[in-house]
C-alpha atoms as a PDB file:
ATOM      1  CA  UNK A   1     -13.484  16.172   2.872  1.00  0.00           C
ATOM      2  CA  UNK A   2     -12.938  18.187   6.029  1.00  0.00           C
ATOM      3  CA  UNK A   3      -9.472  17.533   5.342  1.00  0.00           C
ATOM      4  CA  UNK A   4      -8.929  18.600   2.729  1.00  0.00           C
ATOM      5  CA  UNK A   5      -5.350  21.153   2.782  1.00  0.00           C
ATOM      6  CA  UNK A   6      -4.366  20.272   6.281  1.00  0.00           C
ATOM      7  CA  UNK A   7      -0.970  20.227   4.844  1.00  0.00           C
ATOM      8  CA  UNK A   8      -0.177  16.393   7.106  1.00  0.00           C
ATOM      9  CA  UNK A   9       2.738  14.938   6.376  1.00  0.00           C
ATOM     10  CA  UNK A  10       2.339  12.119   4.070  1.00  0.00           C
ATOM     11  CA  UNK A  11       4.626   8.916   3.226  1.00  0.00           C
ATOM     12  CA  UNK A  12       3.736   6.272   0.212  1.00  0.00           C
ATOM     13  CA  UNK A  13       5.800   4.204  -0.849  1.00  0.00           C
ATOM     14  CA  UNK A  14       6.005   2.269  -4.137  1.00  0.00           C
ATOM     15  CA  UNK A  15       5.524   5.948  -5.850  1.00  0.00           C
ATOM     16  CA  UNK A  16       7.658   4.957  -9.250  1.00  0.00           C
ATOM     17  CA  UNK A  17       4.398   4.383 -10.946  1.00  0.00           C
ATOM     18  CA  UNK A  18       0.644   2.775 -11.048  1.00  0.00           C
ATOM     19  CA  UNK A  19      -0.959   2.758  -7.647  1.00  0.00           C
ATOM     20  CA  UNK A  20       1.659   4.113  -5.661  1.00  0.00           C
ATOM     21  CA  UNK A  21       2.038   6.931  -7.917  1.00  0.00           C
ATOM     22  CA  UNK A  22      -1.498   7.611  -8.223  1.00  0.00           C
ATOM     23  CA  UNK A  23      -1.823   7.282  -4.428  1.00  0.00           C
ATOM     24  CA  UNK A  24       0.957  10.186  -3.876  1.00  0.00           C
ATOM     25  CA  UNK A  25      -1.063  12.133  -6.751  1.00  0.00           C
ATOM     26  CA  UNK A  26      -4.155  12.096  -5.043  1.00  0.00           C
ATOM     27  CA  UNK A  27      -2.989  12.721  -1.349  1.00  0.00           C
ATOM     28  CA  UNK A  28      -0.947  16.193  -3.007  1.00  0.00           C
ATOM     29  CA  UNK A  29      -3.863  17.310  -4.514  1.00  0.00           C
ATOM     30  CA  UNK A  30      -5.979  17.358  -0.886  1.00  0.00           C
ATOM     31  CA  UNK A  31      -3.434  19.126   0.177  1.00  0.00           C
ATOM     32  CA  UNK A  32      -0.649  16.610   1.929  1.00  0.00           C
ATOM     33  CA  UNK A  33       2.854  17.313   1.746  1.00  0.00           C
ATOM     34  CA  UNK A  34       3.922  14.315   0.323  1.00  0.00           C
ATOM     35  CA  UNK A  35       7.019  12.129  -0.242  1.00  0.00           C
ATOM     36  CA  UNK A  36       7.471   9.233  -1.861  1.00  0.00           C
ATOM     37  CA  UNK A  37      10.277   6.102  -1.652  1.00  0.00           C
ATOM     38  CA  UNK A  38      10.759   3.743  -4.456  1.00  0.00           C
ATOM     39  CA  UNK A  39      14.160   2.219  -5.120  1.00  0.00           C
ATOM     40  CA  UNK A  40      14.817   4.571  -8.177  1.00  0.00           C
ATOM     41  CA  UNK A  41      13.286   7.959  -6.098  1.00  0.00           C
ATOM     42  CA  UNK A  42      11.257   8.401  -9.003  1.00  0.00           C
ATOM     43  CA  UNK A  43       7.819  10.004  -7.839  1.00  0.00           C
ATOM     44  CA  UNK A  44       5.091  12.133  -9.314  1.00  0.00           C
ATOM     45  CA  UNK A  45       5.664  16.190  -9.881  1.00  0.00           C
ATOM     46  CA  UNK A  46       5.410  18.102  -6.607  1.00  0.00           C
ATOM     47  CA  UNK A  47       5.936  14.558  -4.209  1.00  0.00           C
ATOM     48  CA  UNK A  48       9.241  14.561  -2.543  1.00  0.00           C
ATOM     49  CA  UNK A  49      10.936  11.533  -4.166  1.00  0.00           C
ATOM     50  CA  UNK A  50      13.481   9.423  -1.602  1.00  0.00           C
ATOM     51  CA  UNK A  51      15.500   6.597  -3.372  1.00  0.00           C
ATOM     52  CA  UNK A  52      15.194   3.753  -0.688  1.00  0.00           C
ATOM     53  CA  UNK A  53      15.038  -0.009  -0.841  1.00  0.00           C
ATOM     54  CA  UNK A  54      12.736  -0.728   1.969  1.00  0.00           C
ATOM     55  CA  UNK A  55      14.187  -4.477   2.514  1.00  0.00           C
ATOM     56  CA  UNK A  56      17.345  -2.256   3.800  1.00  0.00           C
ATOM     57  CA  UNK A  57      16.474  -1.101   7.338  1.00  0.00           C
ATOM     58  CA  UNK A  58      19.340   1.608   6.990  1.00  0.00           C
ATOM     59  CA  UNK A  59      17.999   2.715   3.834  1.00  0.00           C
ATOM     60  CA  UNK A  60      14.343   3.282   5.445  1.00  0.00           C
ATOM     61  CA  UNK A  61      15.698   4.986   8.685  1.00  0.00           C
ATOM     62  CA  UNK A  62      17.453   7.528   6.262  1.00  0.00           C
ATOM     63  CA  UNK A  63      14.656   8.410   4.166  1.00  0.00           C
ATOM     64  CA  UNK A  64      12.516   9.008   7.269  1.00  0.00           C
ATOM     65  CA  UNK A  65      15.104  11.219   8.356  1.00  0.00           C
ATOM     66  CA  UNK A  66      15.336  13.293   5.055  1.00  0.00           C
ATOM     67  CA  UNK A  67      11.127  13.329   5.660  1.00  0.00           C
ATOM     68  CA  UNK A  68      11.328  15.113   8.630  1.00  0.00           C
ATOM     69  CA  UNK A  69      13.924  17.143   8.217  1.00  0.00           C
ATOM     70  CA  UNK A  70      12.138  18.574   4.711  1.00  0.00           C
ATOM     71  CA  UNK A  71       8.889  18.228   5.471  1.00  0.00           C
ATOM     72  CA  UNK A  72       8.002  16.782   9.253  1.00  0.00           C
ATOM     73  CA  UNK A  73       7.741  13.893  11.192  1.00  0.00           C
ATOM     74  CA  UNK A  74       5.459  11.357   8.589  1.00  0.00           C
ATOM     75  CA  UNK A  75       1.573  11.582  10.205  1.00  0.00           C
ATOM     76  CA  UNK A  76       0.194   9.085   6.874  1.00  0.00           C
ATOM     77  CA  UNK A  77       1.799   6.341   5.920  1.00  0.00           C
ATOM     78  CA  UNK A  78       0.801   4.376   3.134  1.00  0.00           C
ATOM     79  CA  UNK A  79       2.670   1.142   2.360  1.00  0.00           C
ATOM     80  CA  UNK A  80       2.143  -0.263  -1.202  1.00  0.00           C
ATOM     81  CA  UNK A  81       5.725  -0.835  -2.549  1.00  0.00           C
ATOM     82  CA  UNK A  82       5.533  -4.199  -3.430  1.00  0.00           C
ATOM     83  CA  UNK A  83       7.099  -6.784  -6.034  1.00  0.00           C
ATOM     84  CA  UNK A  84       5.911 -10.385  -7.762  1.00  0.00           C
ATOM     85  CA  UNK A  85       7.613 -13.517  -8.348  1.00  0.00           C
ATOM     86  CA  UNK A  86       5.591 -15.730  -9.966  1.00  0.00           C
ATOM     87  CA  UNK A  87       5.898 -19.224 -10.593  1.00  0.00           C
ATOM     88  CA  UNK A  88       3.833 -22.381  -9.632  1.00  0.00           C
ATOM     89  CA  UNK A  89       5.212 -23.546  -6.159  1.00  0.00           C
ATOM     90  CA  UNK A  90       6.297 -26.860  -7.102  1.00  0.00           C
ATOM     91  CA  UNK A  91       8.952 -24.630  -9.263  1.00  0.00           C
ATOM     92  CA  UNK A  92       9.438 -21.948  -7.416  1.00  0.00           C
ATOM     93  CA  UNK A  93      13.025 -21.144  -5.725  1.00  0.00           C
ATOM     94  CA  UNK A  94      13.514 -20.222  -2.451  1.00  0.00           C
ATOM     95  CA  UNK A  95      15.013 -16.361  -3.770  1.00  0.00           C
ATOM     96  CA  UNK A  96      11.793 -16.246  -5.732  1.00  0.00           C
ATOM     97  CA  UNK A  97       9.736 -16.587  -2.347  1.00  0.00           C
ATOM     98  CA  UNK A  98      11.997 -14.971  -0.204  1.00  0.00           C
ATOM     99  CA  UNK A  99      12.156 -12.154  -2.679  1.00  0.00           C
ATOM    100  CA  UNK A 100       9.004 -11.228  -2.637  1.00  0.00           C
ATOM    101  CA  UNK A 101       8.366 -11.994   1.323  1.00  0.00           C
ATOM    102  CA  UNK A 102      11.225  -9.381   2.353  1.00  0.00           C
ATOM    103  CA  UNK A 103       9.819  -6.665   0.209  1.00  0.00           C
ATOM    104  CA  UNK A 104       6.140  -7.337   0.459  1.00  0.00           C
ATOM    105  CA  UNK A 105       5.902  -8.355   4.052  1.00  0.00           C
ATOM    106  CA  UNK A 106       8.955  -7.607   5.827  1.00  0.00           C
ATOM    107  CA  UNK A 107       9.897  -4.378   4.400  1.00  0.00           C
ATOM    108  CA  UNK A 108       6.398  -3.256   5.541  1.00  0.00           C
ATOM    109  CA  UNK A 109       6.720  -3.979   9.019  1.00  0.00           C
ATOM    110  CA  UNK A 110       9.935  -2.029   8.796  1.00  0.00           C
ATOM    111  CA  UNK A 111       8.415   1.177   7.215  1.00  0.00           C
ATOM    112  CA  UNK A 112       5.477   0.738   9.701  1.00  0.00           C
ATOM    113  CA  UNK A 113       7.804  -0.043  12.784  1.00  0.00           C
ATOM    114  CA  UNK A 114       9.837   3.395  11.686  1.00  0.00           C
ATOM    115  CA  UNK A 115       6.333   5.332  11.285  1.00  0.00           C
ATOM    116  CA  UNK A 116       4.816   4.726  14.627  1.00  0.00           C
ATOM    117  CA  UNK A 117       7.195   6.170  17.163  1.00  0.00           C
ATOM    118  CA  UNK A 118       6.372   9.720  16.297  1.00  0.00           C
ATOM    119  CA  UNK A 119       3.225   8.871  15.527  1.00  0.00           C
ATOM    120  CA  UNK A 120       2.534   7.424  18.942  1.00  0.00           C
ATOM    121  CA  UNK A 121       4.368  10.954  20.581  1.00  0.00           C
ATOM    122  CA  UNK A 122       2.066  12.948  18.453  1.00  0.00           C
ATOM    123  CA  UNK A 123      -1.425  11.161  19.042  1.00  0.00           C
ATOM    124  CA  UNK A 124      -2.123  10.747  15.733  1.00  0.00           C
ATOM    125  CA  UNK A 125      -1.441   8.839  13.014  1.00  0.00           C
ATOM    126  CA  UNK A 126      -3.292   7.047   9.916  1.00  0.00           C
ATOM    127  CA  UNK A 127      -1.531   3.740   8.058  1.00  0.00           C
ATOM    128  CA  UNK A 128      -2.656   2.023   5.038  1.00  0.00           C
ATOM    129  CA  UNK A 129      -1.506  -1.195   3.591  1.00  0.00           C
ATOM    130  CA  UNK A 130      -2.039  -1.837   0.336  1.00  0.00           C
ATOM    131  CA  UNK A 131      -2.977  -5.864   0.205  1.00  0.00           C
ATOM    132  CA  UNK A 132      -4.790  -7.856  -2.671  1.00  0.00           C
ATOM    133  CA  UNK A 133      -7.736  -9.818  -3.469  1.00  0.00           C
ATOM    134  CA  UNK A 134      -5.112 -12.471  -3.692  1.00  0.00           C
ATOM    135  CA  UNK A 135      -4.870 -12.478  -0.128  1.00  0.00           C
ATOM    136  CA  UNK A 136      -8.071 -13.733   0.626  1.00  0.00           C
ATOM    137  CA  UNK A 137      -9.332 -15.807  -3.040  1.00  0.00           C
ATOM    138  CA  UNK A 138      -5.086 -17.358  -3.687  1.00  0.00           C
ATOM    139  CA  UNK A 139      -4.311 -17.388  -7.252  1.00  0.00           C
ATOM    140  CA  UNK A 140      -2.603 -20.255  -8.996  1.00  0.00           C
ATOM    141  CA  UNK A 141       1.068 -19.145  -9.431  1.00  0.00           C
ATOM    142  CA  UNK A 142       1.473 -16.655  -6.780  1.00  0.00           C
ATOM    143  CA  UNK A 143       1.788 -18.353  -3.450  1.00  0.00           C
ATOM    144  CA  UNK A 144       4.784 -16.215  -2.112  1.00  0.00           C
ATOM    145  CA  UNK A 145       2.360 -12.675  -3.540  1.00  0.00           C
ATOM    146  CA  UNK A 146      -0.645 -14.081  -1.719  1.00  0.00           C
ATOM    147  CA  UNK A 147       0.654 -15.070   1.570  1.00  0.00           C
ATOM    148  CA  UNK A 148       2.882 -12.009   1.487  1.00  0.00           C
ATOM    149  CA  UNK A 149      -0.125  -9.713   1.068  1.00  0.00           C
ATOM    150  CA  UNK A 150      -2.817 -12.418   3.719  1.00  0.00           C
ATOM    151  CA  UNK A 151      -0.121 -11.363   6.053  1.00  0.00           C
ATOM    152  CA  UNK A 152      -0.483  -7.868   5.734  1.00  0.00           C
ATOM    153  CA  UNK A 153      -3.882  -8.159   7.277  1.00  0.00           C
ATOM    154  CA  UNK A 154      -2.543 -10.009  10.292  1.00  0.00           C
ATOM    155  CA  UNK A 155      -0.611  -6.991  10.735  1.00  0.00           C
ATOM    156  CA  UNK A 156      -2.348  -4.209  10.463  1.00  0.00           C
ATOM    157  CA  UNK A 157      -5.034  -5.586  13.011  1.00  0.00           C
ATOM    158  CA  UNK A 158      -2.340  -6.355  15.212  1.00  0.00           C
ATOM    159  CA  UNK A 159      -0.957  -2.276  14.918  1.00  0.00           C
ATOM    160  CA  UNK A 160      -4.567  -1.273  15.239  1.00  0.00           C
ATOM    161  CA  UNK A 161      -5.131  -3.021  18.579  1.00  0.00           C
ATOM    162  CA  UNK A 162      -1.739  -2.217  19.573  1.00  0.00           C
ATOM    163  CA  UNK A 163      -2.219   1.970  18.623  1.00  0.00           C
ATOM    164  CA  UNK A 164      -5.984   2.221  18.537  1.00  0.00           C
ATOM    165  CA  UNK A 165      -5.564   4.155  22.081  1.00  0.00           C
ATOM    166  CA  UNK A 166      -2.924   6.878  20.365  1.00  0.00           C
ATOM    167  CA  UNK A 167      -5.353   7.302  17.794  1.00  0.00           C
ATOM    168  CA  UNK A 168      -3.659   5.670  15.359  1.00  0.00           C
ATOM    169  CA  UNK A 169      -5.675   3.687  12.753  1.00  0.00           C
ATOM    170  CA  UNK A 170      -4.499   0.940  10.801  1.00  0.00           C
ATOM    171  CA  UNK A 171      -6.919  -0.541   7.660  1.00  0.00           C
ATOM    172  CA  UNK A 172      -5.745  -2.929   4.462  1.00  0.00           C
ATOM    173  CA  UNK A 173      -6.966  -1.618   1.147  1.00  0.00           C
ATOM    174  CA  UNK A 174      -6.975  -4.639  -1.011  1.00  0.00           C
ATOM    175  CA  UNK A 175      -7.458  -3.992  -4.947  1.00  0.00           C
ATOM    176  CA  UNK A 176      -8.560  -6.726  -7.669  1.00  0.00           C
ATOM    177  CA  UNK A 177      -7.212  -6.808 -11.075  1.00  0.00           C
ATOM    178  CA  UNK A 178      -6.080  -2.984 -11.339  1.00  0.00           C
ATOM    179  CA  UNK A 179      -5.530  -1.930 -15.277  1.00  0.00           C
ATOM    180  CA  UNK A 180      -1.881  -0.915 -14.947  1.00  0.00           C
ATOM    181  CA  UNK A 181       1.508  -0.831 -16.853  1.00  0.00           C
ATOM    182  CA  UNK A 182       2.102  -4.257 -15.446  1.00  0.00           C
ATOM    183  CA  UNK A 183      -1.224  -5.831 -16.279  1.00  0.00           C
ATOM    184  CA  UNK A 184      -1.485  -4.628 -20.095  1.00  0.00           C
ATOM    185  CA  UNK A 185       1.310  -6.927 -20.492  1.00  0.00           C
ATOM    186  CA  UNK A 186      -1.315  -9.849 -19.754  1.00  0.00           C
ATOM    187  CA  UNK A 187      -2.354 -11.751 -22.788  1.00  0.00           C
ATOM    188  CA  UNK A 188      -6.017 -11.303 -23.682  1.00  0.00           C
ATOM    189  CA  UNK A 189      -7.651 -14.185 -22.856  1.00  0.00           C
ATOM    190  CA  UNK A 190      -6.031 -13.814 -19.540  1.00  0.00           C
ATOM    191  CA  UNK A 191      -7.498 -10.374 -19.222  1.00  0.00           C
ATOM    192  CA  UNK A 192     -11.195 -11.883 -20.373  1.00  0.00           C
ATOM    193  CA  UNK A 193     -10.901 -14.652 -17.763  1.00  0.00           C
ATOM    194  CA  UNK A 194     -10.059 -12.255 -14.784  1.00  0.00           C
ATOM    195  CA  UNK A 195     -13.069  -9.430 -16.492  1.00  0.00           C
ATOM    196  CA  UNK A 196     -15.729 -12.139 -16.546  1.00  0.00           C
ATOM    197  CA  UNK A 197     -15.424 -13.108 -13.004  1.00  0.00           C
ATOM    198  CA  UNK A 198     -15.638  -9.769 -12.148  1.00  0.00           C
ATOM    199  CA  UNK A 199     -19.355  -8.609 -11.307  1.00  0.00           C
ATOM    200  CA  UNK A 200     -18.612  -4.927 -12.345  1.00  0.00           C
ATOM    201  CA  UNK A 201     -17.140  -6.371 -15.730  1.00  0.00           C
ATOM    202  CA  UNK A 202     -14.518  -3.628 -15.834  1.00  0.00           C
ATOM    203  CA  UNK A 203     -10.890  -3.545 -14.487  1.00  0.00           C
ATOM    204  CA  UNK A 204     -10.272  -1.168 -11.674  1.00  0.00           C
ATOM    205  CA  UNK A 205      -8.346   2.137 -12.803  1.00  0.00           C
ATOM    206  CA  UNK A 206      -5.844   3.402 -10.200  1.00  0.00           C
ATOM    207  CA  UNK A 207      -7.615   6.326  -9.258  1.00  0.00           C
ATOM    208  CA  UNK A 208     -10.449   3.794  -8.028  1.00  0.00           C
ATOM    209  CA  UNK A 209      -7.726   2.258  -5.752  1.00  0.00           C
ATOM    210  CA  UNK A 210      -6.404   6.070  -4.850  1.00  0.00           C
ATOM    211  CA  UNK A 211      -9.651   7.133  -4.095  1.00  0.00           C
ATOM    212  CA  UNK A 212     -10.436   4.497  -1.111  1.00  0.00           C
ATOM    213  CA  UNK A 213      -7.046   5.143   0.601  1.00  0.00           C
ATOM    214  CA  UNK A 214      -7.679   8.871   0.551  1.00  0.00           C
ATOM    215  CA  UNK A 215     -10.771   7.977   1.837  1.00  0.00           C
ATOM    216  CA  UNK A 216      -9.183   6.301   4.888  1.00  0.00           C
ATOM    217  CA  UNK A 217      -6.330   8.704   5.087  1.00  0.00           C
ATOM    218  CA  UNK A 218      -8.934  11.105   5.733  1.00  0.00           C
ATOM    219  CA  UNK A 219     -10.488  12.483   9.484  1.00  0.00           C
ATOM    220  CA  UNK A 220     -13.987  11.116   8.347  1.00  0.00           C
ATOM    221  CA  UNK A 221     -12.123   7.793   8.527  1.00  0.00           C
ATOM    222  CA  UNK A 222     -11.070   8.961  11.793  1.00  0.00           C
ATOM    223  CA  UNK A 223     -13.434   5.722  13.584  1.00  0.00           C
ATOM    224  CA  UNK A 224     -12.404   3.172  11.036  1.00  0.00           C
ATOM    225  CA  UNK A 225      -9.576   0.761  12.223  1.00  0.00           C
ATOM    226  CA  UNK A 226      -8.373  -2.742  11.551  1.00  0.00           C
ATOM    227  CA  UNK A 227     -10.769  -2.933   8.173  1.00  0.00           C
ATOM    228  CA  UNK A 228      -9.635  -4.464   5.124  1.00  0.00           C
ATOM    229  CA  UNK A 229     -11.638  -2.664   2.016  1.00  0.00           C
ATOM    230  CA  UNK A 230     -11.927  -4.446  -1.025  1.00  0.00           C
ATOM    231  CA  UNK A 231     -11.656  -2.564  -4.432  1.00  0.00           C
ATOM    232  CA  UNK A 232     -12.098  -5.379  -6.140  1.00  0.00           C
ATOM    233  CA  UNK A 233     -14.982  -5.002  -8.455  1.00  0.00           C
ATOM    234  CA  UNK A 234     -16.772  -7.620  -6.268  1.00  0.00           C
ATOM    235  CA  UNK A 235     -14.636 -10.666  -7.681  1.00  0.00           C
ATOM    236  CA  UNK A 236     -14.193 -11.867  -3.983  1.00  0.00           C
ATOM    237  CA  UNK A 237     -17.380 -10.714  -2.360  1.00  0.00           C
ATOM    238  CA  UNK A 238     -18.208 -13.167   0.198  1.00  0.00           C
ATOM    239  CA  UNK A 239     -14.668 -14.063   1.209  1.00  0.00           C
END
């Protein structure tokens, strides 16, 4: 990509491990300087690594600040820190919802709010939720993950109409059942259920989900705003 080394300034957060970290991985290696926030600081070799709890407005302002004063003012964001509470809703306590709203949902808007002012001064800027095929298809037992991560999309088409003009671009990537640390746990006829309703009858790898954001991080992407992408595997084609 024509992008390729342009040493931007890069921001992902959720960089502790799976996505996020393989995200941050990706956007180093095409030459991004690169930090990464997750609420232990823990981020791959050679990504700057910010301990921040993005439901903490304070604690997103400061890591911001440590970005730019080590690196620059952030030119990429990509927001995919994220957490689940699951539970069928007719169980589920209001801290499980409201858990997993502030983080998901709220504590996006805050790292995206904090992202745009110098992105608007500079004229440039590319932002990149990370959603889910729950979003769109529900699944049984995650209402507060699902309508955390449907709202997402409101959002970012909402920033792109509001920044389109700056040339800032907004877009959703939104990733199926993603073979991670957190989904080997999954019994195995759970795993069999979600691979045969998948078309491409594998589970997605990280790098598959990595591979679409740099993709949209990236100045081919440059006329691509308020899209959501599935990398899904085609298990909600249609929706």
């Amino acid at each position: 990509m024509s992008n390729e080394q342009n040493g931007r300034v890069a921001l992902v957060t959720g960089t502790s491990r799976g996505i996020g970290a393989a995200i941050a991985a990706h956007l180093l290696e095409a030459g991004y300087r690169v930090a990464g926030t997750s609420r232990t600081g823990t981020a791959p070799e050679g990504v700057l690594g910010i301990a921040c709890d993005i439901t903490d407005p304070e604690q997103v302002d400061a890591a911001y600040q440590r970005i730019e004063a080590e690196l620059g003012p952030v030119e990429v964001l990509v927001a995919n820190a994220g957490v689940t509470r699951d539970g069928l809703m007719a169980m589920m306590k209001d801290e499980a919802w409201q858990e997993v709203i502030d983080t998901n949902l709220s504590g996006t808007f805050r790292t995206v709010r904090r992202a745009v002012r110098p992105m608007t001064r500079a004229r440039f800027g590319r932002i990149v939720l990370i959603s889910s095929v729950s979003a769109y298809v529900g699944t049984p037992g995650q209402v507060n993950y699902a309508a955390s991560k449907a709202g997402l999309i409101g959002m970012a088409r909402s920033v792109a109409g509001e920044l389109g003009s700056r040339n800032i671009t907004c877009n959703v990537v939104a990733p199926g059942f993603v073979r991670t640390d957190m989904t080997e746990e999954l019994s195995d006829d759970v795993k069999a259920d979600y691979l045969k309703r998948i078309p491409l009858r594998r589970a997605a790898e990280v790098d598959d989900i990595a591979a679409a954001v740099r993709f949209l991080c990236s100045d081919e992407a440059g006329y691509i705003t308020g899209v959501v992408l599935p990398v899904d595997g085609g298990i909600g084609m249609g929706r």
